[in-house]
N, C-alpha and C. Protein backbone atom coordinates (compact mmCIF):
# COMPACT_ATOMS: atom_id res chain seq x y z
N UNK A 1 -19.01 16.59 -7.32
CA UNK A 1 -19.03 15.44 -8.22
C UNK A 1 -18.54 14.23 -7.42
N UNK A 2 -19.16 13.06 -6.95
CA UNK A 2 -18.99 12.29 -7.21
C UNK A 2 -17.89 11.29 -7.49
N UNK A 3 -18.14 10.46 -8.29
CA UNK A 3 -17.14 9.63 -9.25
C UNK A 3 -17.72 10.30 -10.61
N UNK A 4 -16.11 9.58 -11.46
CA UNK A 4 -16.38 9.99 -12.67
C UNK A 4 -16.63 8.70 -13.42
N UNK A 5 -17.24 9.13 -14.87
CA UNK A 5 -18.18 7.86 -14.96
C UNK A 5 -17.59 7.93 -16.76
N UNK A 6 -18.10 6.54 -17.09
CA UNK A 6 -17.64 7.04 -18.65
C UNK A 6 -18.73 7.88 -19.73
N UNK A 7 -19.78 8.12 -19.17
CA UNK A 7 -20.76 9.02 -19.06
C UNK A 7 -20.68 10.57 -19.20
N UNK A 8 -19.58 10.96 -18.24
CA UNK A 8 -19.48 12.18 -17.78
C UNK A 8 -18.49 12.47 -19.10
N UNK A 9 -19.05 14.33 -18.84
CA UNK A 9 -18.55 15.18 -19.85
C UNK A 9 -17.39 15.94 -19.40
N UNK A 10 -16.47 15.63 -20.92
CA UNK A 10 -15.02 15.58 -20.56
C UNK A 10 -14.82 17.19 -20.09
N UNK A 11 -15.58 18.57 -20.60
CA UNK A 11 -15.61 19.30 -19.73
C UNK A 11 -15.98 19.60 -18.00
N UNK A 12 -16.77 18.51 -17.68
CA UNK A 12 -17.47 18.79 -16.58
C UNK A 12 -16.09 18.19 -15.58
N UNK A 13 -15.44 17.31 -16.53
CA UNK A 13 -13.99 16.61 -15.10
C UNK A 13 -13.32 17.91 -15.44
N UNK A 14 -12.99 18.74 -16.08
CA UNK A 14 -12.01 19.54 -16.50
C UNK A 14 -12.40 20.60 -15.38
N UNK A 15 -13.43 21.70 -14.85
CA UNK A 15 -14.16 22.25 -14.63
C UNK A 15 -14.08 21.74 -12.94
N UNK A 16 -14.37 20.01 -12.71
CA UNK A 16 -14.47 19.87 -11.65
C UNK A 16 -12.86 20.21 -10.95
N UNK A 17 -11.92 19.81 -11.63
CA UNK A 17 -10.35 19.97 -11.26
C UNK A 17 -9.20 19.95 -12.43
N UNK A 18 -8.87 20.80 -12.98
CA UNK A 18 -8.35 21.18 -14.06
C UNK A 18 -7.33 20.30 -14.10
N UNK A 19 -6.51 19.86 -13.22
CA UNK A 19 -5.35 18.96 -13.01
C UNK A 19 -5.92 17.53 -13.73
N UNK A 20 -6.60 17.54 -13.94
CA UNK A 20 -7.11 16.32 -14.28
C UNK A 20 -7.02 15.83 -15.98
N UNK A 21 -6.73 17.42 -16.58
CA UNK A 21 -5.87 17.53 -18.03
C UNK A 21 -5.04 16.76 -18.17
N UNK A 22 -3.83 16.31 -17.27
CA UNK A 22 -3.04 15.50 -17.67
C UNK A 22 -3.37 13.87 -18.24
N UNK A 23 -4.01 13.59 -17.78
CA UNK A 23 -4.51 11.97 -17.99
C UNK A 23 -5.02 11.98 -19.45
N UNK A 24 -5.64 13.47 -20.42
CA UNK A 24 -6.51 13.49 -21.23
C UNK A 24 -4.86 13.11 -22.30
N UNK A 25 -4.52 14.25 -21.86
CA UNK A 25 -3.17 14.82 -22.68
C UNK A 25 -2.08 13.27 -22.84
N UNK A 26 -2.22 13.05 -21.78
CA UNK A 26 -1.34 11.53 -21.98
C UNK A 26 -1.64 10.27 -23.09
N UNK A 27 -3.32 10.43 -23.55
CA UNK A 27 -3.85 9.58 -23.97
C UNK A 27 -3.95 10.17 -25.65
N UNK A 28 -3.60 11.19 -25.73
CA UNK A 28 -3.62 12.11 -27.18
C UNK A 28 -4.70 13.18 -26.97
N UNK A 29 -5.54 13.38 -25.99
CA UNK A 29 -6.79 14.11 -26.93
C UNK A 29 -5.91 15.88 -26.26
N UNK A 30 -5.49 16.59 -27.28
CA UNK A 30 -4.98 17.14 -27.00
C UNK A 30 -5.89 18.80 -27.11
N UNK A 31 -6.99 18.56 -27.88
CA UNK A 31 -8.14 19.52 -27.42
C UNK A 31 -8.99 19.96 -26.85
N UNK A 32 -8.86 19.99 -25.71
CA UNK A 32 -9.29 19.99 -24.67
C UNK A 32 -10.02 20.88 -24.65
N UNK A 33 -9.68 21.93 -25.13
CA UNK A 33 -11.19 23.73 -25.07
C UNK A 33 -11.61 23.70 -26.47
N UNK A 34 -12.29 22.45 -26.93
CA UNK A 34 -12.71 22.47 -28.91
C UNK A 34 -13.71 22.41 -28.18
N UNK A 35 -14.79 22.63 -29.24
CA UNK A 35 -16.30 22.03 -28.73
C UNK A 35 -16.53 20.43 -28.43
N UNK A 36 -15.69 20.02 -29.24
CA UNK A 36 -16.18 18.87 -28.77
C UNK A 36 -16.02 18.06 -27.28
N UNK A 37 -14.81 19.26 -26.67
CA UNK A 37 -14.79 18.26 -24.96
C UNK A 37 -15.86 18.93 -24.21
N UNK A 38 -16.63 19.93 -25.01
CA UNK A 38 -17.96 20.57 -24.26
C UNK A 38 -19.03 19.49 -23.72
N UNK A 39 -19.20 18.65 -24.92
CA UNK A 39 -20.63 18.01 -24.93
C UNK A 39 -20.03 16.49 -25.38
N UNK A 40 -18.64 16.06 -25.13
CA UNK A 40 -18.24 14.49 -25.53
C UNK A 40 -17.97 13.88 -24.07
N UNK A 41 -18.54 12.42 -23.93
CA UNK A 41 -17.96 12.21 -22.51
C UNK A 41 -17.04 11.24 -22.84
N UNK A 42 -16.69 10.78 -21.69
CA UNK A 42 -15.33 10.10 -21.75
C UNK A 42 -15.43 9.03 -22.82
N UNK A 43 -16.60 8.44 -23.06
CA UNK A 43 -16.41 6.92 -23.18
C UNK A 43 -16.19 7.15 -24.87
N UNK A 44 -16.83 8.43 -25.33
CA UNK A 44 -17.24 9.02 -26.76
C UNK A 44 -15.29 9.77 -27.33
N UNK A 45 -14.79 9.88 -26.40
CA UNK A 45 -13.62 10.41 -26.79
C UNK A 45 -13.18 9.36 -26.72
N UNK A 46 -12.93 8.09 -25.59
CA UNK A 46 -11.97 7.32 -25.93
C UNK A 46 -12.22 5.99 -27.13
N UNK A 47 -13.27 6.59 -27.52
CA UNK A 47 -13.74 5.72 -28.50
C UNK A 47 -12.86 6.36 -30.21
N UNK A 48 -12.93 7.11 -29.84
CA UNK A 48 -12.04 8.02 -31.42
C UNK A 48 -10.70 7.75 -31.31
N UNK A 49 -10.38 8.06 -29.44
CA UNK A 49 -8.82 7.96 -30.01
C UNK A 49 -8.00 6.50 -29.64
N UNK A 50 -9.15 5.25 -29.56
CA UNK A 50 -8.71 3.41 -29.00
C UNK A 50 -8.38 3.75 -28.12
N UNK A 51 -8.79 4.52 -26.81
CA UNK A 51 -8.40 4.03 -26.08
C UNK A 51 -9.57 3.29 -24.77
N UNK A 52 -8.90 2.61 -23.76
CA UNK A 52 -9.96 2.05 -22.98
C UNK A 52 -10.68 3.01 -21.90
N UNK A 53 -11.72 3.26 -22.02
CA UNK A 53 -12.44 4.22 -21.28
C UNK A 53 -12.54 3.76 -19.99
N UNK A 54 -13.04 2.46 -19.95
CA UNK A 54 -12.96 1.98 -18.16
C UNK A 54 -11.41 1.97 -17.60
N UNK A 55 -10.63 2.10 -18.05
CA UNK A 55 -9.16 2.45 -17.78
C UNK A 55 -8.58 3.88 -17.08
N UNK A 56 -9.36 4.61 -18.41
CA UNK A 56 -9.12 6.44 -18.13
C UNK A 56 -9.96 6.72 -17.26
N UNK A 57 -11.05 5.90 -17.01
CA UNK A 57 -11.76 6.26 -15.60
C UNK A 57 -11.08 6.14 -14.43
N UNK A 58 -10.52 5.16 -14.33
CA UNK A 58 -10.24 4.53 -13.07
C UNK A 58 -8.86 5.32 -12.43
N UNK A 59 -8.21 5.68 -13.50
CA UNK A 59 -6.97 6.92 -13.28
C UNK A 59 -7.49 8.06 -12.66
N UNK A 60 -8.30 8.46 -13.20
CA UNK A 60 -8.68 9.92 -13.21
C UNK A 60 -9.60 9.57 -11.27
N UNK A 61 -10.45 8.53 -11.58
CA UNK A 61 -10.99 8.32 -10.08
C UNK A 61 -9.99 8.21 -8.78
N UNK A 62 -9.11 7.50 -9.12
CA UNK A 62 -7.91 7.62 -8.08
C UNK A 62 -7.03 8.47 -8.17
N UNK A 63 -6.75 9.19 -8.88
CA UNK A 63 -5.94 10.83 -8.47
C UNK A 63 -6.79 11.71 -7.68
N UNK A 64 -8.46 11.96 -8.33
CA UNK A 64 -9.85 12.78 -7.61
C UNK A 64 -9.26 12.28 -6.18
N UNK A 65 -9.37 10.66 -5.87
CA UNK A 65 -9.77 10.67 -4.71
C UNK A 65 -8.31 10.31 -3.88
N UNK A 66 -7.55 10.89 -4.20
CA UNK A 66 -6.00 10.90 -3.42
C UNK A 66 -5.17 12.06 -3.52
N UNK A 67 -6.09 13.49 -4.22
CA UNK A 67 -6.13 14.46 -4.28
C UNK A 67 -7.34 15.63 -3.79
């Protein structure tokens, strides 16, 4: 993978590096194995729980790439 995009499915970052739970968990979405982080991508979750998706990207892109 790449970068992560607000596109991408919140399982597929989970899957790509599990560590990457924390950033979800920080922001509330605390279901992480429901169906819905199967087939929701980022921009679709941070839309439920206010938060800024180009934000939670940019975290999650710089831990990927400093990890």
């Amino acid at each position: 993978m790449d970068k992560i995009t607000k596109d991408t499915i919140i399982m597929d970052v989970l899957k790509f590096n599990p560590d990457t739970a924390q950033f979800f968990y920080e922001i509330g979405m605390h279901c992480l194995g429901c169906p819905s982080a199967s087939g929701e991508s980022i921009e679709m979750a941070c839309a439920v729980h206010g938060v800024n998706a180009d934000e939670l990207v940019e975290k999650i892109n710089n831990f990927l790439d400093n990890n």
